[in-house]
C-alpha atoms as a PDB file:
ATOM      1  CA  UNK A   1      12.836 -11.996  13.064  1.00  0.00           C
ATOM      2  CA  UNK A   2      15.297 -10.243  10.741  1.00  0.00           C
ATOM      3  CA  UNK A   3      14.953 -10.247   7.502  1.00  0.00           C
ATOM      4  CA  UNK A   4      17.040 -12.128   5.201  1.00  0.00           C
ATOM      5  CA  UNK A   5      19.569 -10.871   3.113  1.00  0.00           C
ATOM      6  CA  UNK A   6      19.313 -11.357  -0.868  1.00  0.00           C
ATOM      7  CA  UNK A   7      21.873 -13.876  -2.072  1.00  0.00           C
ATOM      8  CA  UNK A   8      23.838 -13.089  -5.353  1.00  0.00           C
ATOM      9  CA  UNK A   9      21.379 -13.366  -8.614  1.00  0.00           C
ATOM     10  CA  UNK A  10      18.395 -12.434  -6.502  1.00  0.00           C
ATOM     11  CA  UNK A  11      17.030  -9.344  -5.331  1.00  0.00           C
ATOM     12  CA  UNK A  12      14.289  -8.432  -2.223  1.00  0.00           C
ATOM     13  CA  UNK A  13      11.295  -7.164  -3.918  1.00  0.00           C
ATOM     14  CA  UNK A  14       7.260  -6.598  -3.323  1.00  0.00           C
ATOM     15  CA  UNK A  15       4.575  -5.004  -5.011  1.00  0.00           C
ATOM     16  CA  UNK A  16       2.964  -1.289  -4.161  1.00  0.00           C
ATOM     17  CA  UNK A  17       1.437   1.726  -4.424  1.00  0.00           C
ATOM     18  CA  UNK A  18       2.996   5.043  -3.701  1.00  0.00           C
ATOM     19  CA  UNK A  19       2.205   7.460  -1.815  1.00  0.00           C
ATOM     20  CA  UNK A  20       2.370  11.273  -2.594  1.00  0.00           C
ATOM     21  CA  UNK A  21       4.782  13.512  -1.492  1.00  0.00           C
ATOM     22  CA  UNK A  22       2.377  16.148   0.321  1.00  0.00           C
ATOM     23  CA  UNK A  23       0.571  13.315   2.185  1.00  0.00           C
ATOM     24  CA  UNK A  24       3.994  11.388   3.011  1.00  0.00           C
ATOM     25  CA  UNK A  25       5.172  15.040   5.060  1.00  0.00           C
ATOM     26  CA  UNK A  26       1.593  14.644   6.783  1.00  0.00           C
ATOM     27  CA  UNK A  27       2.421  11.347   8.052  1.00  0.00           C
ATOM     28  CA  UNK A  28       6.100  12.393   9.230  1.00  0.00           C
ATOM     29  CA  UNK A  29       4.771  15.203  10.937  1.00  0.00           C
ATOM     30  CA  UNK A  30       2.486  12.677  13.037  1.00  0.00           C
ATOM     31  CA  UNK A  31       5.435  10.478  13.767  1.00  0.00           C
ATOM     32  CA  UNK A  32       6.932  13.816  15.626  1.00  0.00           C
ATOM     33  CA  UNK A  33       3.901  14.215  17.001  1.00  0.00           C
ATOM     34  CA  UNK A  34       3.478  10.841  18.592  1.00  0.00           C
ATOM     35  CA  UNK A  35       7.142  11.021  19.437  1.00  0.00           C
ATOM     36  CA  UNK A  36       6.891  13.990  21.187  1.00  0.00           C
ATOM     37  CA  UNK A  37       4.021  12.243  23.369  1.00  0.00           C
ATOM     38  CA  UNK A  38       7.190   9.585  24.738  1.00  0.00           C
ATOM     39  CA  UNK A  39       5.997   6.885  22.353  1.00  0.00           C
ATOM     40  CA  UNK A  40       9.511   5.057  21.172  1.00  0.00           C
ATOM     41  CA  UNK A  41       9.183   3.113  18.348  1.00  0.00           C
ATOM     42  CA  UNK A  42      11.508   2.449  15.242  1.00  0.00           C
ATOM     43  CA  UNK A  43      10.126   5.107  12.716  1.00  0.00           C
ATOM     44  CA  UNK A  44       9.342   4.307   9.107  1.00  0.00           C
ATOM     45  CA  UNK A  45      11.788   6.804   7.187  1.00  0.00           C
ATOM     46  CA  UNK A  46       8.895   8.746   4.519  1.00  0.00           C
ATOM     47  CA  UNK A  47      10.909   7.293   1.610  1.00  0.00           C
ATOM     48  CA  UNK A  48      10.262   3.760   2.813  1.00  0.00           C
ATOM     49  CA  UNK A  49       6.155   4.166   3.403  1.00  0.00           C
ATOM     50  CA  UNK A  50       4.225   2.537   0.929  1.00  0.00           C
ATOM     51  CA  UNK A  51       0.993   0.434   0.521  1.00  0.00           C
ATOM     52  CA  UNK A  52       2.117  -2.718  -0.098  1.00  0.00           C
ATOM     53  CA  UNK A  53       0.479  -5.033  -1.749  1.00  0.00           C
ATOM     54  CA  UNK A  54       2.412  -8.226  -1.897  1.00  0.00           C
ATOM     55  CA  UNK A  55       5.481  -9.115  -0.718  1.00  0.00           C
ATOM     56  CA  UNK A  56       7.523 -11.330  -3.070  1.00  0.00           C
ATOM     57  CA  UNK A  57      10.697 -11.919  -0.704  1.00  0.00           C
ATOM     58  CA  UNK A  58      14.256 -13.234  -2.864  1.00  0.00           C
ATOM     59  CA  UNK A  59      13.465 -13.701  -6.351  1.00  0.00           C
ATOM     60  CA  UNK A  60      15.934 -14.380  -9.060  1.00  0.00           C
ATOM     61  CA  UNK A  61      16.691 -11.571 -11.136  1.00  0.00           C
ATOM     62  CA  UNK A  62      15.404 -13.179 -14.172  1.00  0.00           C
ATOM     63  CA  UNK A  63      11.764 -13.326 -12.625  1.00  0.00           C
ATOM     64  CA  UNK A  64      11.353  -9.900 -12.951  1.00  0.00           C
ATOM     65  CA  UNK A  65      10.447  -9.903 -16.218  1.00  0.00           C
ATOM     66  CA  UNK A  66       7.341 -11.997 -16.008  1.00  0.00           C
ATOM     67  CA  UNK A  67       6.369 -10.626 -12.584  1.00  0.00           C
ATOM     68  CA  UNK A  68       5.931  -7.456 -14.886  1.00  0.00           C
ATOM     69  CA  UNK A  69       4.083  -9.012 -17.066  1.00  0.00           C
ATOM     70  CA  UNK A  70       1.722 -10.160 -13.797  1.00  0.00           C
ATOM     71  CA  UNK A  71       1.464  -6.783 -12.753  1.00  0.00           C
ATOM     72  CA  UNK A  72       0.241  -5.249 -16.205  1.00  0.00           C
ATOM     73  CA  UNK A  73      -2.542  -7.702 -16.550  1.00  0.00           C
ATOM     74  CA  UNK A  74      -3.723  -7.684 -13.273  1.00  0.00           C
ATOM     75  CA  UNK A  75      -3.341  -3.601 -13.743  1.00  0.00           C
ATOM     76  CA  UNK A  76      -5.343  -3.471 -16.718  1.00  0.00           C
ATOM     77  CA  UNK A  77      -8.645  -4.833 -15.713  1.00  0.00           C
ATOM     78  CA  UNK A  78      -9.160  -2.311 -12.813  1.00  0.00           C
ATOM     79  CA  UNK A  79      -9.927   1.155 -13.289  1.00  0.00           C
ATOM     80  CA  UNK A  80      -7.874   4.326 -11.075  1.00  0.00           C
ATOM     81  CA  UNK A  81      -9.657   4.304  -7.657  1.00  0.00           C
ATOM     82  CA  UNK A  82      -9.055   7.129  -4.946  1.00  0.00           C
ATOM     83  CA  UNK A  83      -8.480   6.362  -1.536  1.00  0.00           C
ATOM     84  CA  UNK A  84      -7.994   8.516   2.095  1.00  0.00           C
ATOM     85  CA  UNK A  85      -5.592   7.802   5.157  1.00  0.00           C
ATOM     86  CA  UNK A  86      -7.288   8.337   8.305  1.00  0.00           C
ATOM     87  CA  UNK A  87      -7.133   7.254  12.017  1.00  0.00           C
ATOM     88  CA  UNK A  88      -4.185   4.836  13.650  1.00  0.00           C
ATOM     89  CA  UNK A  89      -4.475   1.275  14.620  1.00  0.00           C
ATOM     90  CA  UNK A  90      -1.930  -1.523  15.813  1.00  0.00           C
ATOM     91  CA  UNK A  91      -1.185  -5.291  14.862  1.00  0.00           C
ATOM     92  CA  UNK A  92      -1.915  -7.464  16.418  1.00  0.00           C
ATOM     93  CA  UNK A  93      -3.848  -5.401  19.200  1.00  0.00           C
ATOM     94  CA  UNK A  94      -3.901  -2.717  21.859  1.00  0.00           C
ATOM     95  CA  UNK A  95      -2.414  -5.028  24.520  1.00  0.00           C
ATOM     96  CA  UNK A  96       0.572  -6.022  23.165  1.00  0.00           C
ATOM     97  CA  UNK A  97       0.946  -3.576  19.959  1.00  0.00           C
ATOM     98  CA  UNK A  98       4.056  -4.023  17.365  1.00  0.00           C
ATOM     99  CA  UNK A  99       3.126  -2.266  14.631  1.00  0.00           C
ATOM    100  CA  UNK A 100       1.372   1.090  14.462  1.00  0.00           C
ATOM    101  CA  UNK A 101      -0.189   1.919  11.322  1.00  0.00           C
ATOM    102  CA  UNK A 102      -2.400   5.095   9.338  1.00  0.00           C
ATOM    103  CA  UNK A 103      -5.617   3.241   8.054  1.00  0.00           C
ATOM    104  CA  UNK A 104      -7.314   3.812   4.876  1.00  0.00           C
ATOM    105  CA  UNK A 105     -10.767   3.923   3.833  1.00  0.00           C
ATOM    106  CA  UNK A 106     -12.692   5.248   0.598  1.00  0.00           C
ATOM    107  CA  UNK A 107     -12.550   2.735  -2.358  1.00  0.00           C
ATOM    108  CA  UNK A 108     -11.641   0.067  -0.077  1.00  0.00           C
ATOM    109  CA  UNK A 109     -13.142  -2.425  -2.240  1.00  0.00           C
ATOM    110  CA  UNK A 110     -11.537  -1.391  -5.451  1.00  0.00           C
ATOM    111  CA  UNK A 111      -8.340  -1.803  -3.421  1.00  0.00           C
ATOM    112  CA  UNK A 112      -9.149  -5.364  -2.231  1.00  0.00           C
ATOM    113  CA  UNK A 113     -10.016  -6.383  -5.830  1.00  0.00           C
ATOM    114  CA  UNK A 114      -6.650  -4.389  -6.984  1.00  0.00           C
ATOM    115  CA  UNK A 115      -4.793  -6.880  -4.378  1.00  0.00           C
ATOM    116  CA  UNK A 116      -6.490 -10.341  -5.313  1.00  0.00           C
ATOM    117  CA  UNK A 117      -6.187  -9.919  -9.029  1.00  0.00           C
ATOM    118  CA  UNK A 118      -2.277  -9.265  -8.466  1.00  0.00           C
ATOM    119  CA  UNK A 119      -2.160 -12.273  -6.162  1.00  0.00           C
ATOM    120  CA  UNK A 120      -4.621 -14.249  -8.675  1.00  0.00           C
ATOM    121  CA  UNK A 121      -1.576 -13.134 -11.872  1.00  0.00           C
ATOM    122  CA  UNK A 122       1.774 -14.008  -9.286  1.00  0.00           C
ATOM    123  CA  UNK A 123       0.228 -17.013  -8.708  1.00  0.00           C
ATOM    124  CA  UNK A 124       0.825 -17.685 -12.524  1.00  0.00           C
ATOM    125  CA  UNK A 125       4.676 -17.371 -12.433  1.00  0.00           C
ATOM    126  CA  UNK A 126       5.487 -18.905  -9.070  1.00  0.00           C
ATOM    127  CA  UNK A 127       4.348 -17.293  -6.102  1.00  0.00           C
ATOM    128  CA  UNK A 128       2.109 -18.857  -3.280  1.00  0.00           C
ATOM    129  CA  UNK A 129      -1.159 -17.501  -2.767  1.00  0.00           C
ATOM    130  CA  UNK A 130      -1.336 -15.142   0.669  1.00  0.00           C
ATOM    131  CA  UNK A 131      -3.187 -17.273   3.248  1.00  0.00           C
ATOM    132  CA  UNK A 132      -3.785 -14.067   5.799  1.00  0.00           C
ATOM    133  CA  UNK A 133      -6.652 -11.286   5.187  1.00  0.00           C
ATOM    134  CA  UNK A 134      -5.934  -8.311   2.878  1.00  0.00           C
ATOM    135  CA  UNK A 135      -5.682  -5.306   5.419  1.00  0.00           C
ATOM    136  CA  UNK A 136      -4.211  -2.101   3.406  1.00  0.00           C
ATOM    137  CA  UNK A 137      -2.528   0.138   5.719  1.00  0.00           C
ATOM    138  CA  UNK A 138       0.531   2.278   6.205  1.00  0.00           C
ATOM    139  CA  UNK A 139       3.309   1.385   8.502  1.00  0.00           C
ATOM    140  CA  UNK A 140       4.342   4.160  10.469  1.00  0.00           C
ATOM    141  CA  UNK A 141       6.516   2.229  13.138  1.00  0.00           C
ATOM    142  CA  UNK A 142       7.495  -0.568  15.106  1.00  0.00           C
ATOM    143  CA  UNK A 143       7.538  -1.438  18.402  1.00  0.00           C
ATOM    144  CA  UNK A 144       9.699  -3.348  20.540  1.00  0.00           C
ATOM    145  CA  UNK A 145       8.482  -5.859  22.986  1.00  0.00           C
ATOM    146  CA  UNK A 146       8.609  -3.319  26.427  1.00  0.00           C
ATOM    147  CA  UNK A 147       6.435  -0.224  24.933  1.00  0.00           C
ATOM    148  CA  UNK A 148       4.008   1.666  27.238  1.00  0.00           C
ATOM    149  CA  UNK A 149       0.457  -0.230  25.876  1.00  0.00           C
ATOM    150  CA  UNK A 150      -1.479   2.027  27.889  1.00  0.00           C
ATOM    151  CA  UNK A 151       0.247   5.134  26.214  1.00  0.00           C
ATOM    152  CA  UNK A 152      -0.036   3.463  22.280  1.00  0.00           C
ATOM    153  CA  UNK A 153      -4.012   2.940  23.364  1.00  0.00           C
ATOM    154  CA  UNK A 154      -4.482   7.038  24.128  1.00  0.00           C
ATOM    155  CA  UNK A 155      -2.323   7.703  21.323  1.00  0.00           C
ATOM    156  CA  UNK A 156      -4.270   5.884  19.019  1.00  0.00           C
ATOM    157  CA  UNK A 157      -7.680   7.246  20.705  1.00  0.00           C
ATOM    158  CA  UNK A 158      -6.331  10.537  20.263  1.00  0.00           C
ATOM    159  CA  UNK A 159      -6.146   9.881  16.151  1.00  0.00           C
ATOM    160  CA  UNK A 160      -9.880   8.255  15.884  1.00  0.00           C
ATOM    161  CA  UNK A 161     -11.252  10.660  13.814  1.00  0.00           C
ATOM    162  CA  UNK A 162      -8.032  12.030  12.083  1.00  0.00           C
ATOM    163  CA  UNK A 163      -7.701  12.625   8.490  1.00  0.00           C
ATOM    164  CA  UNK A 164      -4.443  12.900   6.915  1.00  0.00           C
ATOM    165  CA  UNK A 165      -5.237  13.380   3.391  1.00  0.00           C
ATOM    166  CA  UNK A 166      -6.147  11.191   0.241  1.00  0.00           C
ATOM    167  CA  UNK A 167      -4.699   9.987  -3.309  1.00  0.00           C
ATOM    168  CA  UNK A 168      -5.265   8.632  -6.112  1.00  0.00           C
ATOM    169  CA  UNK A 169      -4.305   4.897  -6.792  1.00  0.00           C
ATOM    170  CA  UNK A 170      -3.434   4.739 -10.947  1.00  0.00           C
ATOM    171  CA  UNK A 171      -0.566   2.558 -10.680  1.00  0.00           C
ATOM    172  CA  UNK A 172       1.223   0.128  -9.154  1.00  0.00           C
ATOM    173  CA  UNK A 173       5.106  -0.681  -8.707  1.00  0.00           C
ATOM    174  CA  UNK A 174       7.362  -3.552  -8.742  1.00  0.00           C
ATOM    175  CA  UNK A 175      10.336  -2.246  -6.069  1.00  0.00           C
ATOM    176  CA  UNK A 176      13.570  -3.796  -5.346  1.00  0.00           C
ATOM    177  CA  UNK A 177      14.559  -3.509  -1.101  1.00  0.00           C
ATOM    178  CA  UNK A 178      18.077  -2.822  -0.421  1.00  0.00           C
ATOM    179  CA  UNK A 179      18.379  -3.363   2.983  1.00  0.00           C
ATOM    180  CA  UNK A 180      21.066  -1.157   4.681  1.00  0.00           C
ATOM    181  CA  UNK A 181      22.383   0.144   7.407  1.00  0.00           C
ATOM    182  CA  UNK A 182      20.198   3.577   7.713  1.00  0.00           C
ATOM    183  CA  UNK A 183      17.291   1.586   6.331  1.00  0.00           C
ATOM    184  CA  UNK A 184      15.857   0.196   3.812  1.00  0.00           C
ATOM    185  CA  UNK A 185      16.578   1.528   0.190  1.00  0.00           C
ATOM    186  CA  UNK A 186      13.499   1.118  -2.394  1.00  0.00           C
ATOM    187  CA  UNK A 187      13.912   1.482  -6.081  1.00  0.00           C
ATOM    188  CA  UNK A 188      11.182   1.031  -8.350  1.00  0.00           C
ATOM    189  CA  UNK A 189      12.130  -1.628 -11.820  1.00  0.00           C
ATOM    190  CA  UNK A 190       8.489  -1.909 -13.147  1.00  0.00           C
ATOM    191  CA  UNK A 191       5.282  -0.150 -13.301  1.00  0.00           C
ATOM    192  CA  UNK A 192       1.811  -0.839 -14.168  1.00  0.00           C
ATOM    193  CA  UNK A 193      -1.045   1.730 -15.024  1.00  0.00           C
ATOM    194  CA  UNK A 194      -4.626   0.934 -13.829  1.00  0.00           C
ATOM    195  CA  UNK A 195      -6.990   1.974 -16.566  1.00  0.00           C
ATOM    196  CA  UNK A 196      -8.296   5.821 -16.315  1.00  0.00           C
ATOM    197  CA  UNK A 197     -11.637   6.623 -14.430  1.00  0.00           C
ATOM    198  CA  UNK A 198     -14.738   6.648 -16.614  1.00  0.00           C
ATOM    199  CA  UNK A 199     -15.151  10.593 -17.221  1.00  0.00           C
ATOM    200  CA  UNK A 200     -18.429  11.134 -15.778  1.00  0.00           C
ATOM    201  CA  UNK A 201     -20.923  11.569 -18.594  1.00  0.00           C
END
């Protein structure tokens, strides 16, 4: 289903985390890799990976304000967590795969908590609760409805045990989507700093 457009006075935004720079050139270079295997998918551009952690769809443009406000409190009860990208999976499964993703692990729990206090604050100024299990992950492509199952299944065997790298989750971002023709366009219009790590004593 495509997505829908924003009408005038609204804007397409959702809530993440970015990733770094060093780890985002980690992930494109496994997109070439899996490309080069005959896997055709449509790629996520780098720019465009992020974790997202709620998707907020068409809001009006005045929302953004208190969404903000959402994100700081939920943002400053949870402390800087560090999680690591590692291994490939697919929704909704290996037979009929659409969407291959890096999965995380670490301070998966921090992460989960992270997620429900943000959808716990956006519940407060107007958005509906998620219904589906929290899974964090990072989209690395799509797939149409004729791929090669078989040949996602070995690619994603291949990637079991694969670490791509880690980072450190101190903030999260309010984005605005511009959806055009090479892609989507992402520009961040809030942030919100988790609190620092306890130094260890």
């Amino acid at each position: 289903m495509s997505p829908k457009p924003s009408i005038p006075g609204t804007l397409r935004a959702f809530v993440a985390v970015e990733i770094p720079g060093d780890l985002l050139k980690t992930l494109e270079a496994v997109q070439s890799q899996i490309r080069r295997c005959g896997v055709r998918a449509r790629w996520v551009r780098p720019e465009s990976m992020h974790l997202t952690l709620k998707f907020l769809g068409n809001i009006p443009a005045g929302q953004v304000a208190g969404v903000t406000e959402a994100l700081q409190s939920a943002a400053s009860r949870l402390g800087a967590f560090r999680l690591t990208v590692a291994g490939l999976g697919v929704f909704p499964g290996i037979r009929h795969p659409r969407v291959l993703w890096a999965g995380l692990s670490g301070a998966i729990e921090a992460l989960a908590q992270l997620q429900q206090e943000l959808d716990d604050r956006l519940v407060g100024v107007g958005f509906s609760r998620e219904e589906r299990d929290f899974h964090g992950h990072l989209t690395l492509g799509r797939f149409s409805a004729e791929v090669h199952g078989a040949r996602i299944a070995d690619v994603v065997a291949s990637y079991a045990a694969t670490i791509f790298g880690g980072f450190e989750v101190r903030e999260v971002v309010l984005f605005q989507s511009d959806l055009q023709p090479q892609g989507p366009v992402h520009t961040a219009l809030a942030r919100a700093k988790l609190l620092a790590p306890a130094s260890p004593g």
